[in-house]
Protein backbone atom coordinates (compact mmCIF):
# COMPACT_ATOMS: atom_id res chain seq x y z
CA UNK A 1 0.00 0.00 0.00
CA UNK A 2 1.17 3.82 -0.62
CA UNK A 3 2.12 5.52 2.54
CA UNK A 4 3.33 9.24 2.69
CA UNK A 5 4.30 10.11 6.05
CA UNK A 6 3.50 14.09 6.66
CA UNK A 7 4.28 14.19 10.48
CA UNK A 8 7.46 15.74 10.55
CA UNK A 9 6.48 17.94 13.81
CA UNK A 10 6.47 15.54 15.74
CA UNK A 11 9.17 13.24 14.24
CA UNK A 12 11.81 13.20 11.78
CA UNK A 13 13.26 10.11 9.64
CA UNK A 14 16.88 9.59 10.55
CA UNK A 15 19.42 11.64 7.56
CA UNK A 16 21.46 8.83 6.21
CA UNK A 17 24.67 10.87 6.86
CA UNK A 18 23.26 10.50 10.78
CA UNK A 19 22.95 6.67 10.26
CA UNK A 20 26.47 6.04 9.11
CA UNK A 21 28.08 8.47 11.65
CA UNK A 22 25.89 7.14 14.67
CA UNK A 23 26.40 3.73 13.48
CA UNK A 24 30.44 3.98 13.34
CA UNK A 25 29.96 5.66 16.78
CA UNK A 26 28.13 2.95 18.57
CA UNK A 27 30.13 0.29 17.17
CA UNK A 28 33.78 1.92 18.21
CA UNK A 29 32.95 4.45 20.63
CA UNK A 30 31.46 2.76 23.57
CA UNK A 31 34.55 3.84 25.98
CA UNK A 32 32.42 5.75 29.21
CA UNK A 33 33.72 9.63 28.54
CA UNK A 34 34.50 10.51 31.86
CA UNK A 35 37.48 7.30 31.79
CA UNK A 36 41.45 8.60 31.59
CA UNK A 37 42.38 6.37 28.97
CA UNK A 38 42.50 6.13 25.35
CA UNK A 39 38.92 4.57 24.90
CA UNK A 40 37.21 7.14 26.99
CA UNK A 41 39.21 9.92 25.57
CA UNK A 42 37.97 9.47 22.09
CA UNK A 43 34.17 9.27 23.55
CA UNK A 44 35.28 12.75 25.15
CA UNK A 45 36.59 14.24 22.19
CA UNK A 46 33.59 13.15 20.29
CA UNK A 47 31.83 14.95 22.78
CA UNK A 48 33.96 18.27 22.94
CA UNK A 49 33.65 18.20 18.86
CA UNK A 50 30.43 17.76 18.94
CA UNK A 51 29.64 21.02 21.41
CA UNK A 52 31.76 23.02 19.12
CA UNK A 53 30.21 22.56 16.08
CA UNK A 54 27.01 23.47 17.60
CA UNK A 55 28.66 26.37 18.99
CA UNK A 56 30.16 27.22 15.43
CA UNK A 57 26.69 26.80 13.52
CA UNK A 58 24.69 29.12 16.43
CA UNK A 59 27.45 31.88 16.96
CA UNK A 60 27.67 30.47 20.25
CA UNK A 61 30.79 29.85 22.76
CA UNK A 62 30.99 25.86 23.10
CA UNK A 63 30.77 26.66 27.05
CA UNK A 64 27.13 27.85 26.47
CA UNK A 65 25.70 24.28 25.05
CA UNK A 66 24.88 21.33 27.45
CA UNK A 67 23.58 18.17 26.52
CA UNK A 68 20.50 16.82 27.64
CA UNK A 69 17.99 14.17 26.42
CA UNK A 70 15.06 15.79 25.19
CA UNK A 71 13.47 19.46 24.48
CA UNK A 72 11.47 18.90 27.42
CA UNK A 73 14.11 18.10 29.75
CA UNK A 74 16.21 22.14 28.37
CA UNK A 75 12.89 23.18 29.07
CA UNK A 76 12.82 22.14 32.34
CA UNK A 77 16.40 23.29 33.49
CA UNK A 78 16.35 26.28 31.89
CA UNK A 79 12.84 27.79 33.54
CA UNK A 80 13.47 25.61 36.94
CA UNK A 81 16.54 26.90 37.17
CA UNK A 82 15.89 30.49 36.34
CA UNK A 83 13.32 30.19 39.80
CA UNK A 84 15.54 28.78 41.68
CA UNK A 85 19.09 30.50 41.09
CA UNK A 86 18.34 33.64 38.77
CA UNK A 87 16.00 35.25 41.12
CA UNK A 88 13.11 34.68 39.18
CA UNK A 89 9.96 35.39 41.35
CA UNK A 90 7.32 36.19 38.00
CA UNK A 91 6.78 34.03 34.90
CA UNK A 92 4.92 35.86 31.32
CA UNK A 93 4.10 33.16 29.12
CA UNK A 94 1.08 32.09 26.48
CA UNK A 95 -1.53 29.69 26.70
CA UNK A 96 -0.44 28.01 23.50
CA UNK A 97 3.14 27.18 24.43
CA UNK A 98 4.66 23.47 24.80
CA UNK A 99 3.25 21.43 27.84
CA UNK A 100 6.33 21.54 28.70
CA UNK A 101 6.38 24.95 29.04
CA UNK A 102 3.16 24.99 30.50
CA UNK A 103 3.35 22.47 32.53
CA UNK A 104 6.44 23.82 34.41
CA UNK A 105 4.74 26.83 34.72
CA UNK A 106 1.67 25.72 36.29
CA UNK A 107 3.56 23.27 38.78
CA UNK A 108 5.84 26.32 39.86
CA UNK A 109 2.63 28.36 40.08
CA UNK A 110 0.64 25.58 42.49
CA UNK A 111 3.72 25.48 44.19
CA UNK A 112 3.70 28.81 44.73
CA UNK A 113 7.36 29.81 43.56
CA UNK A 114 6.14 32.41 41.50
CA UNK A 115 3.68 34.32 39.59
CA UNK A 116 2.36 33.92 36.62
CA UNK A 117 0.76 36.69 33.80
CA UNK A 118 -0.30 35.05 30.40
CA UNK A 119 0.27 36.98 28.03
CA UNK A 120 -2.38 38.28 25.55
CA UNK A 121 -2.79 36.17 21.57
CA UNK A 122 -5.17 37.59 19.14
CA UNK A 123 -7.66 35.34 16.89
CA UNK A 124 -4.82 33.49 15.08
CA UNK A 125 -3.27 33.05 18.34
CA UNK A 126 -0.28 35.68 17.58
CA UNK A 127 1.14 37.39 20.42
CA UNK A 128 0.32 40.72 21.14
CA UNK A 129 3.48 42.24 21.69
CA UNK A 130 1.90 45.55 23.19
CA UNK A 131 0.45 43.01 26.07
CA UNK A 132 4.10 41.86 26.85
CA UNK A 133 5.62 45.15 27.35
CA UNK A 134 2.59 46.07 29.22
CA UNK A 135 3.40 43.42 31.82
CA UNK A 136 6.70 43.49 31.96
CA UNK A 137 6.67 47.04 32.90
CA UNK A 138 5.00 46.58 36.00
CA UNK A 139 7.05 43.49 37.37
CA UNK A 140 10.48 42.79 38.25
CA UNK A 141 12.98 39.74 38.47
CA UNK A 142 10.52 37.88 35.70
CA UNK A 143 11.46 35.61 33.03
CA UNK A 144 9.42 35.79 29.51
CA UNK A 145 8.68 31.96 28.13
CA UNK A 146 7.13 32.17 24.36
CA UNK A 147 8.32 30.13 21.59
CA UNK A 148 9.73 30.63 18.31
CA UNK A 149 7.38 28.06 16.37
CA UNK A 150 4.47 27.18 17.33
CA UNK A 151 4.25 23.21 16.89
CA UNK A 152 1.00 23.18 16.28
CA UNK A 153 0.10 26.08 14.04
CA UNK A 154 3.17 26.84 12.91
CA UNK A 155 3.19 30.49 14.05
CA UNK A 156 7.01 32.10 14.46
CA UNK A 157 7.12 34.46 17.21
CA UNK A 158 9.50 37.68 16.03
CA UNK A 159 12.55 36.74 18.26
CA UNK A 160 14.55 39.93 18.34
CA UNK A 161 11.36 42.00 18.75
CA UNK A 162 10.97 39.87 21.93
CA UNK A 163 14.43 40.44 22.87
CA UNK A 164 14.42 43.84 22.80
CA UNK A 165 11.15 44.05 25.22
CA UNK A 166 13.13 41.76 27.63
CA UNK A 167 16.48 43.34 28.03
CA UNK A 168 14.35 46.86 28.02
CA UNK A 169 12.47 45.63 31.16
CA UNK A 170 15.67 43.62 32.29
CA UNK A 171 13.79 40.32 32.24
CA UNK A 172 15.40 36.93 30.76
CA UNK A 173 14.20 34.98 27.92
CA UNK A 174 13.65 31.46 27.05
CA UNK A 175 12.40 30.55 24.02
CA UNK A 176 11.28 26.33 23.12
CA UNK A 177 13.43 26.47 19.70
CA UNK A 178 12.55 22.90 19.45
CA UNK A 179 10.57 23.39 15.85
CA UNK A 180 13.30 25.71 14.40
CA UNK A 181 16.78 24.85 15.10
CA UNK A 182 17.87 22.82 12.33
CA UNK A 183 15.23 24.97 10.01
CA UNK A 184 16.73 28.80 10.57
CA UNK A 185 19.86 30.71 10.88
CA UNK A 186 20.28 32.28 14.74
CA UNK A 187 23.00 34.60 15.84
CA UNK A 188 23.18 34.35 19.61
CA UNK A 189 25.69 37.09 19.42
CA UNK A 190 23.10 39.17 18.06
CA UNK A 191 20.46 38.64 19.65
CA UNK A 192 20.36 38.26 23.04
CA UNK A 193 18.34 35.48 24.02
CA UNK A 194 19.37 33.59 28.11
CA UNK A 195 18.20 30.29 27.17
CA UNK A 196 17.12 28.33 24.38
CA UNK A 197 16.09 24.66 23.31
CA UNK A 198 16.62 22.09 21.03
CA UNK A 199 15.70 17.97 20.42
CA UNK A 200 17.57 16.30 17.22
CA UNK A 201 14.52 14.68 15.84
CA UNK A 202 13.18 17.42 14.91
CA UNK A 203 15.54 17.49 12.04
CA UNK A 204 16.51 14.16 11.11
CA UNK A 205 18.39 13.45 14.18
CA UNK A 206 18.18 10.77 16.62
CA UNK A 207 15.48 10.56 19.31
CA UNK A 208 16.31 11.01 23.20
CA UNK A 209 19.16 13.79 22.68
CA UNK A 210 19.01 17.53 22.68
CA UNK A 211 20.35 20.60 23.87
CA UNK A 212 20.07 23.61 26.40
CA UNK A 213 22.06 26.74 25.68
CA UNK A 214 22.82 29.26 28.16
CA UNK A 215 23.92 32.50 27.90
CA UNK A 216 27.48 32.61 29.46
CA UNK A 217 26.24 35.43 32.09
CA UNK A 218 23.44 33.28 33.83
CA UNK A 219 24.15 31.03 36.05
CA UNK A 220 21.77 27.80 37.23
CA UNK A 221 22.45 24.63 38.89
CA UNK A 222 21.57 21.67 37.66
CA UNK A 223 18.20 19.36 37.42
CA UNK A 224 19.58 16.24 37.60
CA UNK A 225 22.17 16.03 40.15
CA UNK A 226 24.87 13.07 39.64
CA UNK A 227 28.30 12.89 38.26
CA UNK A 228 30.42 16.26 36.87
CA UNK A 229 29.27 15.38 33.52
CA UNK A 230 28.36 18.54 31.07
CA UNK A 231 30.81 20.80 33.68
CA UNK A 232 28.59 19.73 36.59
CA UNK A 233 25.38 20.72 34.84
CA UNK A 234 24.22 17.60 34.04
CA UNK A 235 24.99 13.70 35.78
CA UNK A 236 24.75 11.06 34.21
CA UNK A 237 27.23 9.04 31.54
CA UNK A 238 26.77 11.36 27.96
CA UNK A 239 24.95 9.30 25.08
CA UNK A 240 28.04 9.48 22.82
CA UNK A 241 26.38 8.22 19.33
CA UNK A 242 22.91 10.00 19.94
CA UNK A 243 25.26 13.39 20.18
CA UNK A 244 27.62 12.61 17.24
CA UNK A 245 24.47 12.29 15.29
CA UNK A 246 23.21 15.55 16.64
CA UNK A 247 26.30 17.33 15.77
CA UNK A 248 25.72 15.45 12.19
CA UNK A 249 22.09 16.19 11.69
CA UNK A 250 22.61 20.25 12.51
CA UNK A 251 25.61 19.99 10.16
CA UNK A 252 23.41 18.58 7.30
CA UNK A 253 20.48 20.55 8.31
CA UNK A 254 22.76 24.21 7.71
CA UNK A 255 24.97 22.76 5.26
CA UNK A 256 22.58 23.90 2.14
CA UNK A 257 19.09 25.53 4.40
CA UNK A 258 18.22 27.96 1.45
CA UNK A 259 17.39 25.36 -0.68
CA UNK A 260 15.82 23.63 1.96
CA UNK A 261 13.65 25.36 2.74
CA UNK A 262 12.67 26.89 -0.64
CA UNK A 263 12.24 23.10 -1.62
CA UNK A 264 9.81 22.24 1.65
CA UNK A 265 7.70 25.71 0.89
CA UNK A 266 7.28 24.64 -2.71
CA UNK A 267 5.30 21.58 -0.84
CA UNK A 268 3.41 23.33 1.77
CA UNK A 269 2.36 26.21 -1.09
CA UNK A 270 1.40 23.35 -3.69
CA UNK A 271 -0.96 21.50 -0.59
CA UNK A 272 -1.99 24.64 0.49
CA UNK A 273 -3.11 26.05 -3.19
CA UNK A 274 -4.62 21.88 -3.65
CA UNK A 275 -6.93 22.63 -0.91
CA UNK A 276 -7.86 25.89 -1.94
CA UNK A 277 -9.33 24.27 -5.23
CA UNK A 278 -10.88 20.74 -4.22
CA UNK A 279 -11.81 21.39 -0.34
CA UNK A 280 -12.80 24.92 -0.63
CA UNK A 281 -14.60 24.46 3.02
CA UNK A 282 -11.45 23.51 4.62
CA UNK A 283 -9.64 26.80 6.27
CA UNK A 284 -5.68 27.39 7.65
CA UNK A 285 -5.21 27.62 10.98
CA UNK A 286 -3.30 30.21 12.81
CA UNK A 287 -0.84 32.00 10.57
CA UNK A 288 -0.30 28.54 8.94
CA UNK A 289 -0.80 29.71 5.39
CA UNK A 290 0.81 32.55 5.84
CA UNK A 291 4.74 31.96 5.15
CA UNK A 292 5.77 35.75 6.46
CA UNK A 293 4.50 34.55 9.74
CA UNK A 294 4.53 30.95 9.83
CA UNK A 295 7.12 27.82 9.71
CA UNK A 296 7.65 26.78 6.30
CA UNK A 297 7.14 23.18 7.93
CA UNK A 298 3.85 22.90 9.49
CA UNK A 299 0.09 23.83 7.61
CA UNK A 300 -2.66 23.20 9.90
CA UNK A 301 -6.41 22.87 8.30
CA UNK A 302 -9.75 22.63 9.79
CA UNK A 303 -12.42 21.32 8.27
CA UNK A 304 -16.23 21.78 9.09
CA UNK A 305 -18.24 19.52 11.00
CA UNK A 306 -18.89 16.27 9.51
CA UNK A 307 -19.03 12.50 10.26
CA UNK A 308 -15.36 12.58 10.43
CA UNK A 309 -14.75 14.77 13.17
CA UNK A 310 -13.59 11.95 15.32
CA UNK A 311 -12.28 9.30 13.12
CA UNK A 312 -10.39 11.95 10.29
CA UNK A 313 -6.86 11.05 11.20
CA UNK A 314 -7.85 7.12 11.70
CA UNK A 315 -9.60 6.97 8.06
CA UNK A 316 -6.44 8.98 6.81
CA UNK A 317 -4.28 6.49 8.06
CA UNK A 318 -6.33 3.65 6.87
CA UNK A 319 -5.75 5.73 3.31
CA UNK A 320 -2.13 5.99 3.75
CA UNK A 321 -1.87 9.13 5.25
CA UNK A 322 0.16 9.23 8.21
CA UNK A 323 -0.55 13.37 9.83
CA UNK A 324 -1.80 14.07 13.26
CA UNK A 325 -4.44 16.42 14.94
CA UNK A 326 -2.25 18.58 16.40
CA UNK A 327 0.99 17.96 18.89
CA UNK A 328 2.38 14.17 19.24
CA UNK A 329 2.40 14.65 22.76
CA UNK A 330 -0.76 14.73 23.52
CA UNK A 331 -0.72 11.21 21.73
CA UNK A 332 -3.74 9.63 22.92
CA UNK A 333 -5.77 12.64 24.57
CA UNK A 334 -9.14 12.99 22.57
CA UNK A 335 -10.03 16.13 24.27
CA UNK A 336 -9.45 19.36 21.91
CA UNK A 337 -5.89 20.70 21.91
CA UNK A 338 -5.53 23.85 24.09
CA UNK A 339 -4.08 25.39 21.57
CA UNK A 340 -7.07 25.17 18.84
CA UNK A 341 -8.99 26.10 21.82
CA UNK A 342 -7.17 29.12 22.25
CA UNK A 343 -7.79 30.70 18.47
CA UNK A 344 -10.38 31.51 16.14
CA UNK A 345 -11.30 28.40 13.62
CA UNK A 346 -14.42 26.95 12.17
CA UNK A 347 -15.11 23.66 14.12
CA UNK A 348 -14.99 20.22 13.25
CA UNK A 349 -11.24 18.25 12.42
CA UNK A 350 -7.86 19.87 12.42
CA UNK A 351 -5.56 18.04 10.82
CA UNK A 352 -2.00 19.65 11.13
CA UNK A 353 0.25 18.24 7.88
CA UNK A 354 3.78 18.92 8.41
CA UNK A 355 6.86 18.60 5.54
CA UNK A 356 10.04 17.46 4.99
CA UNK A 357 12.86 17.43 3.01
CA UNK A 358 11.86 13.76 2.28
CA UNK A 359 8.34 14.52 0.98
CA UNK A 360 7.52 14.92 -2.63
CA UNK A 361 5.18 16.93 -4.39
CA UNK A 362 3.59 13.74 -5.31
CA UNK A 363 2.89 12.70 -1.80
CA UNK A 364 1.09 16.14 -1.37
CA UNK A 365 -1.33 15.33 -4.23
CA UNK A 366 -1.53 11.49 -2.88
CA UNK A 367 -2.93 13.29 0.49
CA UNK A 368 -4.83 16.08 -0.52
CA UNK A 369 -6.51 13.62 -2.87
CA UNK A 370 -7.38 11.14 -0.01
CA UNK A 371 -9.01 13.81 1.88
CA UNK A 372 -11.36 14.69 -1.63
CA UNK A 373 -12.38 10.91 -1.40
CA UNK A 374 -13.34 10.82 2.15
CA UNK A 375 -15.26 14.57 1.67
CA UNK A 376 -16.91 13.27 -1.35
């Protein structure tokens, strides 16, 4: 059976260049890093090569990347760790980040280690950056959560603008990069930005690695106390192939991005201009169809009530479609995302198709089609 596979948002096929180099890795490189001798000083240099590159490819210093095993887990440390060691007593976020953001967030708030403003979003669930200053104005020692790409709806939050209002009202900033690393250029000696996220299989790295960067100025302890792994930031032994094939996949990933991503718009614009013509009831979601606004990776569509509102993604599937409703990690929850919830759209299914450099403008048309046949 034909099977296209337009979940990228939540998961990315492994780069072949990753394969080979993660495949060397686990079959020479099993020496434990923090060992003095030959075998464990090759894992550590694969390590320390690693962090560089990443360094190199951000504008970063190699001291300001630390190794962890998932987007959620930087996400953690970095707003944790801002409450417990950066004086952080006030948290602005949105209510259509990342559980992970909000998650932290609301245990922090129950806890009651800090308050919390959410900032204002407007019908396509943009944030009104008027709102932000607003708040921040009237608050101190606060740190400002909002992320750069909305995994849902695809919206890109204006990262410098955001900047700006921070270090004007002297708050930090985090931002869940987890959609866009791998996808855009940053300059983190431009912009000044305290911490930010990343998880490699978002762009065809493995699963169960990532990183947290941290501006060299701010200082946090860690979140998982152990061993002086990751300069006493992180215990536990380092996963030495998962971050070789990070260090691979970013490599690939900004080794030719122009094309890239000129290549994956020329999908989402085809699928996008598709619907237009056979499912003229369908609407975008968000800023999803609009590419000044939105990632060039992620189109979500609503369509209107219908027999399908529950069973859309299964009968997809059954088609050979493979998409999702909205984020894989809330895998399983039948309840309405909080994030449709929180903008303006029609009713009925959202399905949220999301591209890679792996799809084909044939797979669009295989899809789009499907949905004709189950509308029909």
């Amino acid at each position: 059976m034909h099977r296209v596979y337009l979940d990228n948002a939540a998961t990315t096929a492994l780069d072949p260049d990753v394969i080979q180099i993660m495949s060397e890795s686990m079959k020479e490189d099993f020496g434990n890093p923090s060992s003095s001798h030959s075998f464990g000083r090759k894992s550590r240099s694969i390590i320390e090569t690693s962090r560089r590159n990443i360094a190199k490819l951000l504008n970063a210093e190699p001291s300001e990347i630390f190794f962890m095993s998932s987007g959620t887990e930087a996400d953690n440390m970095a707003i944790r760790g801002a409450v417990r060691d950066a004086g952080v007593k006030h948290i602005v976020t949105s209510r259509i980040e990342h559980p992970a953001v909000l998650n932290t967030v609301s245990h922090l708030l129950r806890k009651k280690k800090v308050t919390v403003d959410y900032v204002n979003t407007n019908h396509n669930g943009e944030i009104d950056l008027n709102h932000l200053s607003s708040i921040l104005s009237k608050n101190t020692n606060t740190l400002v959560s909002l992320m750069h790409g909305n995994n849902e709806i695809g919206n890109l939050l204006n990262l410098e603008k955001v900047s700006s209002i921070c270090q004007a009202n002297s708050a930090l900033f985090h931002s869940d990069t987890v959609q866009t690393i791998g996808h855009y250029h940053f300059d983190l000696k431009k912009i000044k930005i305290d911490f930010l996220t990343c998880s490699a299989h978002k762009f065809h790295g493995p699963k169960g690695i990532g990183f947290l960067y941290i501006k060299k100025d701010v200082n946090i302890t860690p979140l998982i106390h152990g061993g002086s792994q990751e300069r006493n930031m992180r215990g536990g032994t380092e996963c030495v192939y998962g971050i070789a094939g990070l260090s691979r996949a970013m490599e690939v990933a900004y080794s030719d991005i122009i094309n890239h991503q000129n290549y994956i718009e020329k999908l989402k614009k085809h699928m996008i201009n598709l619907i237009n013509k056979k499912l003229p009831f369908a609407t975008f979601n968000g800023c999803s169809d609009n590419f000044n606004k939105s990632l060039y990776t992620v189109l979500s569509v609503s369509f209107p009530p219908s027999k399908y509102d529950n069973l859309l993604l299964f009968n997809l599937d059954l088609l050979g479609v493979s998409c999702s409703g909205g984020s894989a990690c809330s895998s399983g929850n039948v309840s309405q995302s909080h994030v449709i919830s929180a903008i303006e759209h029609q009713g009925g299914a959202v399905v949220r198709f999301s591209f890679s450099k792996f799809n084909t403008l044939e797979d669009v048309d295989f899809a789009v089609n499907q949905l004709v046949s189950l509308f029909n």
